[in-house]
PDB file of N, CA and C in Angstrom:
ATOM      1  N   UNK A   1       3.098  -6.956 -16.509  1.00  0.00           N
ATOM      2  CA  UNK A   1       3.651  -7.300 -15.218  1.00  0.00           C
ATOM      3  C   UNK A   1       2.684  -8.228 -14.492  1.00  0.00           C
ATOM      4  N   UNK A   2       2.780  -9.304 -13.911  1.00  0.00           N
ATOM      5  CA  UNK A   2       2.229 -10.202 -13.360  1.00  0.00           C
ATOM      6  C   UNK A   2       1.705 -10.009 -11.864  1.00  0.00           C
ATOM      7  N   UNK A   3       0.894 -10.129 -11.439  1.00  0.00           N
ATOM      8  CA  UNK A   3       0.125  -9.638 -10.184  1.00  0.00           C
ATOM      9  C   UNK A   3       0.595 -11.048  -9.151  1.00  0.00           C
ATOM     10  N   UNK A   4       1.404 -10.716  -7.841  1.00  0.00           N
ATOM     11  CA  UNK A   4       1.811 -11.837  -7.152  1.00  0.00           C
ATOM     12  C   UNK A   4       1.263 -11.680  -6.021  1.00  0.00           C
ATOM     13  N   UNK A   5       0.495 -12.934  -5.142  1.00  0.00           N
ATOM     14  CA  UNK A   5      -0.353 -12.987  -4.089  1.00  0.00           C
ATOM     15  C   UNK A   5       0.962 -13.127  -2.994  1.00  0.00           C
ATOM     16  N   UNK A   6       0.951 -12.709  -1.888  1.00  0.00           N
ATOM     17  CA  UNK A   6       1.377 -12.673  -0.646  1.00  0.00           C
ATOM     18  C   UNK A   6       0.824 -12.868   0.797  1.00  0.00           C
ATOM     19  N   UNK A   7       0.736 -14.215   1.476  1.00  0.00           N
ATOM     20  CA  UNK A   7      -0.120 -14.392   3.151  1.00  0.00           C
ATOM     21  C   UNK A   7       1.289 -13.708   4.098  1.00  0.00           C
ATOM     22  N   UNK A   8       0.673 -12.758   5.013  1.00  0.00           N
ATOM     23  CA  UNK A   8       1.400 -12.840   5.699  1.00  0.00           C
ATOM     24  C   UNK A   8       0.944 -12.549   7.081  1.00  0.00           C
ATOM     25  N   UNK A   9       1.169 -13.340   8.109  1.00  0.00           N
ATOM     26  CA  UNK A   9       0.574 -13.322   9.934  1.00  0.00           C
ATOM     27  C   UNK A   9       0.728 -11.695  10.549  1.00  0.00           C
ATOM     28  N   UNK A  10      -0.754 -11.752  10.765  1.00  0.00           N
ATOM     29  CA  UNK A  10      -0.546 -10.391  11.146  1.00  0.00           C
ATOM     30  C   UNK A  10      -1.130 -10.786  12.993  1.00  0.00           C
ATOM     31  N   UNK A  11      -0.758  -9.833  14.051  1.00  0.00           N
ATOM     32  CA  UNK A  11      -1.846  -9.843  15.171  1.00  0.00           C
ATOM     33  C   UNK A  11      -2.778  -8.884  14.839  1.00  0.00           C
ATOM     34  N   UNK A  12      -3.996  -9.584  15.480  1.00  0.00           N
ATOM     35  CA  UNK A  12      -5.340  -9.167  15.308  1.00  0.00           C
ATOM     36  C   UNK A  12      -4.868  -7.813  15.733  1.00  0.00           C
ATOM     37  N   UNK A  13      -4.656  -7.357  16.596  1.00  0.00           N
ATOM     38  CA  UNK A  13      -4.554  -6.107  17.009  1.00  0.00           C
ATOM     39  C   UNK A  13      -4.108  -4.804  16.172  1.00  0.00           C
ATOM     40  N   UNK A  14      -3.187  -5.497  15.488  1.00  0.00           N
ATOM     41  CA  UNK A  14      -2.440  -4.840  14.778  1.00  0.00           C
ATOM     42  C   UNK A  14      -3.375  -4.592  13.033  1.00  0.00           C
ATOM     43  N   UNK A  15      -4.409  -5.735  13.066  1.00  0.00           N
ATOM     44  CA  UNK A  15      -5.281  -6.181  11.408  1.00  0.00           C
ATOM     45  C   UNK A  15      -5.972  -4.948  12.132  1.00  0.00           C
ATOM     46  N   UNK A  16      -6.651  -4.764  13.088  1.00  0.00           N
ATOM     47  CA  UNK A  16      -7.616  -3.916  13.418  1.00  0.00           C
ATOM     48  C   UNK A  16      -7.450  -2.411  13.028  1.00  0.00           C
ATOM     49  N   UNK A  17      -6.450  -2.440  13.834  1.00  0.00           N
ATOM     50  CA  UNK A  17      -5.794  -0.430  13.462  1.00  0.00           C
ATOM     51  C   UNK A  17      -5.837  -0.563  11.902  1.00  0.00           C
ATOM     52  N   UNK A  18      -4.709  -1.537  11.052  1.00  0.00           N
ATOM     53  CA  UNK A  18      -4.770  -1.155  10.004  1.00  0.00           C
ATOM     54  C   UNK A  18      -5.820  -0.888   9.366  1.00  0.00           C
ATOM     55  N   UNK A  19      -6.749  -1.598   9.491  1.00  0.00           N
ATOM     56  CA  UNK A  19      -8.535  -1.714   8.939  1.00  0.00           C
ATOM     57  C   UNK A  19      -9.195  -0.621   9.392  1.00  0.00           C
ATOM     58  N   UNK A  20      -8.657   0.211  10.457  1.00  0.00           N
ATOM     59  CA  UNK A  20      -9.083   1.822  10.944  1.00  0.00           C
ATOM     60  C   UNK A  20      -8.508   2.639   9.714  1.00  0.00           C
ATOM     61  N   UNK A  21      -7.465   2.397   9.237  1.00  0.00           N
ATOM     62  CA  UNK A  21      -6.531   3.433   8.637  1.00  0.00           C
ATOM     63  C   UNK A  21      -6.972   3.299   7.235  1.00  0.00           C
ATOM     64  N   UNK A  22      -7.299   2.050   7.025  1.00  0.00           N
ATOM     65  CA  UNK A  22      -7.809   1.887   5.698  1.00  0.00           C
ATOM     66  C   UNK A  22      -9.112   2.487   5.631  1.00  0.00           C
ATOM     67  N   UNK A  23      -9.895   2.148   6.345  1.00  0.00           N
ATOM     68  CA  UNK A  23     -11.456   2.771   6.028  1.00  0.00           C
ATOM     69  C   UNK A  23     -11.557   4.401   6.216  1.00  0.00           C
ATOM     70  N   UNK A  24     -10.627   4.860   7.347  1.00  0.00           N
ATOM     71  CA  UNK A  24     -10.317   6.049   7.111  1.00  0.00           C
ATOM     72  C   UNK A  24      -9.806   6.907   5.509  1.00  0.00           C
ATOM     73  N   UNK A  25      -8.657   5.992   5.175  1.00  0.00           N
ATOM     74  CA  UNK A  25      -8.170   6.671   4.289  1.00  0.00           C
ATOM     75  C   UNK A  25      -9.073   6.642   2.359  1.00  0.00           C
ATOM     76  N   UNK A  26     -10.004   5.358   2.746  1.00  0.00           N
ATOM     77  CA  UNK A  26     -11.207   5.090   1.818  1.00  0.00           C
ATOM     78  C   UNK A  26     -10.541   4.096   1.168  1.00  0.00           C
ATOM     79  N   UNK A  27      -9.408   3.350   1.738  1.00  0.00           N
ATOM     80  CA  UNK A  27      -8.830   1.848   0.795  1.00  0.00           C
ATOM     81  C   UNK A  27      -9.581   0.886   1.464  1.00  0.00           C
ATOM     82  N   UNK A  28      -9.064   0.034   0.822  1.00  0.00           N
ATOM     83  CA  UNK A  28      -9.032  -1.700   1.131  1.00  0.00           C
ATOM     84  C   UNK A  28      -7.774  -1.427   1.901  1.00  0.00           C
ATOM     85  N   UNK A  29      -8.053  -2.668   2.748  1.00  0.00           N
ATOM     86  CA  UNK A  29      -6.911  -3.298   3.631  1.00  0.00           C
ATOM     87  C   UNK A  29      -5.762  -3.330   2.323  1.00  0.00           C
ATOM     88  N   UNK A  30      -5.284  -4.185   1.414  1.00  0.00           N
ATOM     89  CA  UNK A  30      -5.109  -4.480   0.354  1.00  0.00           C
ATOM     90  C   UNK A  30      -4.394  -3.085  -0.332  1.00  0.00           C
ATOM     91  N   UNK A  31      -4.952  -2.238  -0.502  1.00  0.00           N
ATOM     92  CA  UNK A  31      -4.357  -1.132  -1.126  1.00  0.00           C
ATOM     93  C   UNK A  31      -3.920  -0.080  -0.330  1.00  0.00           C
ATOM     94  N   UNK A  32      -3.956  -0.618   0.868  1.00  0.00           N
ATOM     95  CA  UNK A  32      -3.579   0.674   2.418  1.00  0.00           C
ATOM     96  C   UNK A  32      -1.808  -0.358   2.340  1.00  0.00           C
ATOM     97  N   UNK A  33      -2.042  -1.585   2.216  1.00  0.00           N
ATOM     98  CA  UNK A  33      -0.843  -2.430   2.356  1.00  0.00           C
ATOM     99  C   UNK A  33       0.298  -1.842   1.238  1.00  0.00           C
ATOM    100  N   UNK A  34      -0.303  -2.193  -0.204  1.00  0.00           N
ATOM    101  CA  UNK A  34       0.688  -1.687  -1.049  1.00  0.00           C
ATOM    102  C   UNK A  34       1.344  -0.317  -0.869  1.00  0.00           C
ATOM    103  N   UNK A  35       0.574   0.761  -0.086  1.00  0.00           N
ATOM    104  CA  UNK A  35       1.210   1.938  -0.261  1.00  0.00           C
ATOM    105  C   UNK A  35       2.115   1.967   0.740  1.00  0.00           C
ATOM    106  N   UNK A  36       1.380   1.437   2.111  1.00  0.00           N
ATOM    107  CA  UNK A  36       3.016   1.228   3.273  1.00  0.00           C
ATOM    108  C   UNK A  36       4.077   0.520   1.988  1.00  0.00           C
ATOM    109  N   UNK A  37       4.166  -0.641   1.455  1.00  0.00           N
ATOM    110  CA  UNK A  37       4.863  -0.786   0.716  1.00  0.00           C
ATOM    111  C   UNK A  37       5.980  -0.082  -0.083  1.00  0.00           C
ATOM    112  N   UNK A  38       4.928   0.660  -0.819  1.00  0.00           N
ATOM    113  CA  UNK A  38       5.805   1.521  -1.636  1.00  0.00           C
ATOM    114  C   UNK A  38       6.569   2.011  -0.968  1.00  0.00           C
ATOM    115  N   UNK A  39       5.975   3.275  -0.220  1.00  0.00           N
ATOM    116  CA  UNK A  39       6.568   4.373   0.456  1.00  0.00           C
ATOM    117  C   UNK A  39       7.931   3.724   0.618  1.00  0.00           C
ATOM    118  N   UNK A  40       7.782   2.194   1.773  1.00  0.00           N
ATOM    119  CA  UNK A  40       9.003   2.061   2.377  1.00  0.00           C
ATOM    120  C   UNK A  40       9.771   1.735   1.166  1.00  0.00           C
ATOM    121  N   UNK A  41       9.576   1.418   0.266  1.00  0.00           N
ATOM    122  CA  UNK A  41      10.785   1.054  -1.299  1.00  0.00           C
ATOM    123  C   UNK A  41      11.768   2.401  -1.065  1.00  0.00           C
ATOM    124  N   UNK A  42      10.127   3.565  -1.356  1.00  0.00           N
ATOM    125  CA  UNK A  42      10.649   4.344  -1.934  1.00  0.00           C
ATOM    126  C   UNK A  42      11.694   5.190  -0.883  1.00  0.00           C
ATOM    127  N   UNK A  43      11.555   5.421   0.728  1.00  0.00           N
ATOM    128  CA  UNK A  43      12.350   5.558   1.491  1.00  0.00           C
ATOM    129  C   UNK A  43      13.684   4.882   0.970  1.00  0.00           C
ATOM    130  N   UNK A  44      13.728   3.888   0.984  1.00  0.00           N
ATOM    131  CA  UNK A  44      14.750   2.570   1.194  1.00  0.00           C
ATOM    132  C   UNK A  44      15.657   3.345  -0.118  1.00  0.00           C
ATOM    133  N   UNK A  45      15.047   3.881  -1.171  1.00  0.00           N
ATOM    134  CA  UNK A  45      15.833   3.847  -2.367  1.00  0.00           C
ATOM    135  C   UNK A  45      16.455   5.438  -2.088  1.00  0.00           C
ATOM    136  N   UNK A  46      15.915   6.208  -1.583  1.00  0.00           N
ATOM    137  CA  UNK A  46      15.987   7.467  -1.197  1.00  0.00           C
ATOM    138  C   UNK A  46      17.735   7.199  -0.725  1.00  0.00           C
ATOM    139  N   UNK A  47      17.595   6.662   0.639  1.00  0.00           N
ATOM    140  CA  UNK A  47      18.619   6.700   1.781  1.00  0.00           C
ATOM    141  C   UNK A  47      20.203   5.165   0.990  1.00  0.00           C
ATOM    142  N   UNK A  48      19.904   4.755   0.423  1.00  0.00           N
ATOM    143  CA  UNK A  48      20.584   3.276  -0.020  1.00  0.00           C
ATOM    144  C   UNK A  48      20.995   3.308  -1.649  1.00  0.00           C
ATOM    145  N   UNK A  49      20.203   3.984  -2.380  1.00  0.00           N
ATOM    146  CA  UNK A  49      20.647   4.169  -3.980  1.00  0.00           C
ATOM    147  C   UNK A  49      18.835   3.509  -4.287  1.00  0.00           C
ATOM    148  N   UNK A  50      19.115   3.554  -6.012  1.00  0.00           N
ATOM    149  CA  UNK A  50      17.784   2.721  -6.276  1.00  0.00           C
ATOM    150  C   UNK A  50      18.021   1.226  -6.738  1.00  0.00           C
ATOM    151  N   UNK A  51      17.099   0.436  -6.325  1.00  0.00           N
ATOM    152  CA  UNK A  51      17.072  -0.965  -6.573  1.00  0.00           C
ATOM    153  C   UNK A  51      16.581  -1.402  -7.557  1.00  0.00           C
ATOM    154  N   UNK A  52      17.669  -1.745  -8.673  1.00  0.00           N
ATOM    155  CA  UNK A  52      17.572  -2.348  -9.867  1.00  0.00           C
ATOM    156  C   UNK A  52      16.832  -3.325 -10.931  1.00  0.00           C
ATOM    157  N   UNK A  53      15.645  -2.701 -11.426  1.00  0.00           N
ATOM    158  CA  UNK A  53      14.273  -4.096 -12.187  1.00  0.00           C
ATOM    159  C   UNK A  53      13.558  -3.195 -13.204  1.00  0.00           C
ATOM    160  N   UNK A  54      12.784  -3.886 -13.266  1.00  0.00           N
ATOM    161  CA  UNK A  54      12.030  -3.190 -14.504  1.00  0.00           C
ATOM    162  C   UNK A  54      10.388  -3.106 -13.770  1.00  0.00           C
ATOM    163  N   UNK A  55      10.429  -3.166 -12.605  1.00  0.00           N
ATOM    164  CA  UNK A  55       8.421  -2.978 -11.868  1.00  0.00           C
ATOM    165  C   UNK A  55       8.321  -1.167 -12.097  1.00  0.00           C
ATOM    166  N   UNK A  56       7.270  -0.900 -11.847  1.00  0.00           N
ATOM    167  CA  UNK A  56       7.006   0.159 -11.845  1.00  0.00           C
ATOM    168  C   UNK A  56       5.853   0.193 -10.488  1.00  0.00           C
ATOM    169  N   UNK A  57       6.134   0.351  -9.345  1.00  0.00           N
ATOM    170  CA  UNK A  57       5.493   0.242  -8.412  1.00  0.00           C
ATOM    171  C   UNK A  57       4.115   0.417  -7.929  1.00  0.00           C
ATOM    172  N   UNK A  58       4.289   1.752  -8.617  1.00  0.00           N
ATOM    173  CA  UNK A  58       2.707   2.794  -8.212  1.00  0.00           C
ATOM    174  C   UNK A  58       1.807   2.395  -9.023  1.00  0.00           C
ATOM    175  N   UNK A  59       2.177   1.264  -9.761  1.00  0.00           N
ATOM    176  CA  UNK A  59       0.876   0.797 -10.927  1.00  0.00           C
ATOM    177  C   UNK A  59       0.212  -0.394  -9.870  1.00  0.00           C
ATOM    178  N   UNK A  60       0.555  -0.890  -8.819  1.00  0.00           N
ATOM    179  CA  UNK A  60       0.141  -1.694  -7.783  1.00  0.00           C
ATOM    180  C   UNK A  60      -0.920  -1.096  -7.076  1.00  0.00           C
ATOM    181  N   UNK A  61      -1.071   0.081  -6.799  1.00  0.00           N
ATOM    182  CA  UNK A  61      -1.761   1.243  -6.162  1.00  0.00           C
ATOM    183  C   UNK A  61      -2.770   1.693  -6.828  1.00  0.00           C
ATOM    184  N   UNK A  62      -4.103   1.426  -6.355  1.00  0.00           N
ATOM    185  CA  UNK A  62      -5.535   1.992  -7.396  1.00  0.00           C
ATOM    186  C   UNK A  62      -5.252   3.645  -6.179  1.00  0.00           C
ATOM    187  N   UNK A  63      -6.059   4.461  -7.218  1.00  0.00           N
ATOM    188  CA  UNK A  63      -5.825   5.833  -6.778  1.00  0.00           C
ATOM    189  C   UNK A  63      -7.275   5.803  -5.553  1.00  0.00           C
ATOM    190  N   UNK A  64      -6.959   6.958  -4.226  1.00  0.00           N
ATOM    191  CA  UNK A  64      -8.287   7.084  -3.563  1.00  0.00           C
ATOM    192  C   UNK A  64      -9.311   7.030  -4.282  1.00  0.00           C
ATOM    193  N   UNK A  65     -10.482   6.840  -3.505  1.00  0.00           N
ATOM    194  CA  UNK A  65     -11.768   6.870  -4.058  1.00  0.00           C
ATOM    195  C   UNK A  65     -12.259   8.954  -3.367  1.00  0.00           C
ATOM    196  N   UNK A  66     -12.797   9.001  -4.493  1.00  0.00           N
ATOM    197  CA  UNK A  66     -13.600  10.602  -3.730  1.00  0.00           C
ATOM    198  C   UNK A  66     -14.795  10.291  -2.847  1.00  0.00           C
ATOM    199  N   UNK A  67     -14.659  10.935  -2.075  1.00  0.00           N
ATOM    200  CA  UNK A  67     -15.219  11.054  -0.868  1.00  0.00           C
ATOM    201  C   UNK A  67     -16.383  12.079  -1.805  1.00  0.00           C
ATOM    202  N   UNK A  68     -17.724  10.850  -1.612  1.00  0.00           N
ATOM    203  CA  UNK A  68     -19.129  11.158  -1.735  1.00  0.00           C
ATOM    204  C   UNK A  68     -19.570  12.672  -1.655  1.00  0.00           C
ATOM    205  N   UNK A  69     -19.036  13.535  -0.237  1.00  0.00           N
ATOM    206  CA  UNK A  69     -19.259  14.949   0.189  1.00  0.00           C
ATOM    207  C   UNK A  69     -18.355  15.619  -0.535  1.00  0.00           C
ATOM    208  N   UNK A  70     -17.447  15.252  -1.729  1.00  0.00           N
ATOM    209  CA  UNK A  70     -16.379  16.177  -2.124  1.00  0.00           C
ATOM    210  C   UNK A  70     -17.459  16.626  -4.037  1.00  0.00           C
ATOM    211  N   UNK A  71     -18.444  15.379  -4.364  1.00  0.00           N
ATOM    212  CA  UNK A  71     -18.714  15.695  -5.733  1.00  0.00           C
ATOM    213  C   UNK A  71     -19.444  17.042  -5.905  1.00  0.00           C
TER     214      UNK A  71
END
């Protein structure tokens, strides 16, 4: 499956929180993005039927990192 780049305008305000949520959650901006992503697919397919391809989504998604205090 081919890896596709995407720009898209964000307000600063809005880059900021996300960049809270990411460092919180131990992603990249980048991999905090793909999972809003998913989720909303996966909502979307939930409520609408499922949408027809051959991606496999969650392979877009590197798994959390462990939190240093958890080893």
């Amino acid at each position: 499956m081919a890896v596709k780049s995407v720009s898209i305008r964000i307000e600063e305000e809005m880059l900021e929180k996300l960049t809270y949520i990411a460092d919180y959650e131990a992603r990249s901006v980048n991999s905090q993005i793909l999972i809003l992503i998913r989720d909303s697919i996966k909502e979307f397919e939930q409520t609408q039927g499922s949408i027809f391809g051959t991606f496999q989504s969650d392979l877009n998604v590197k798994p959390t990192r462990k939190s240093k205090n958890n080893d």
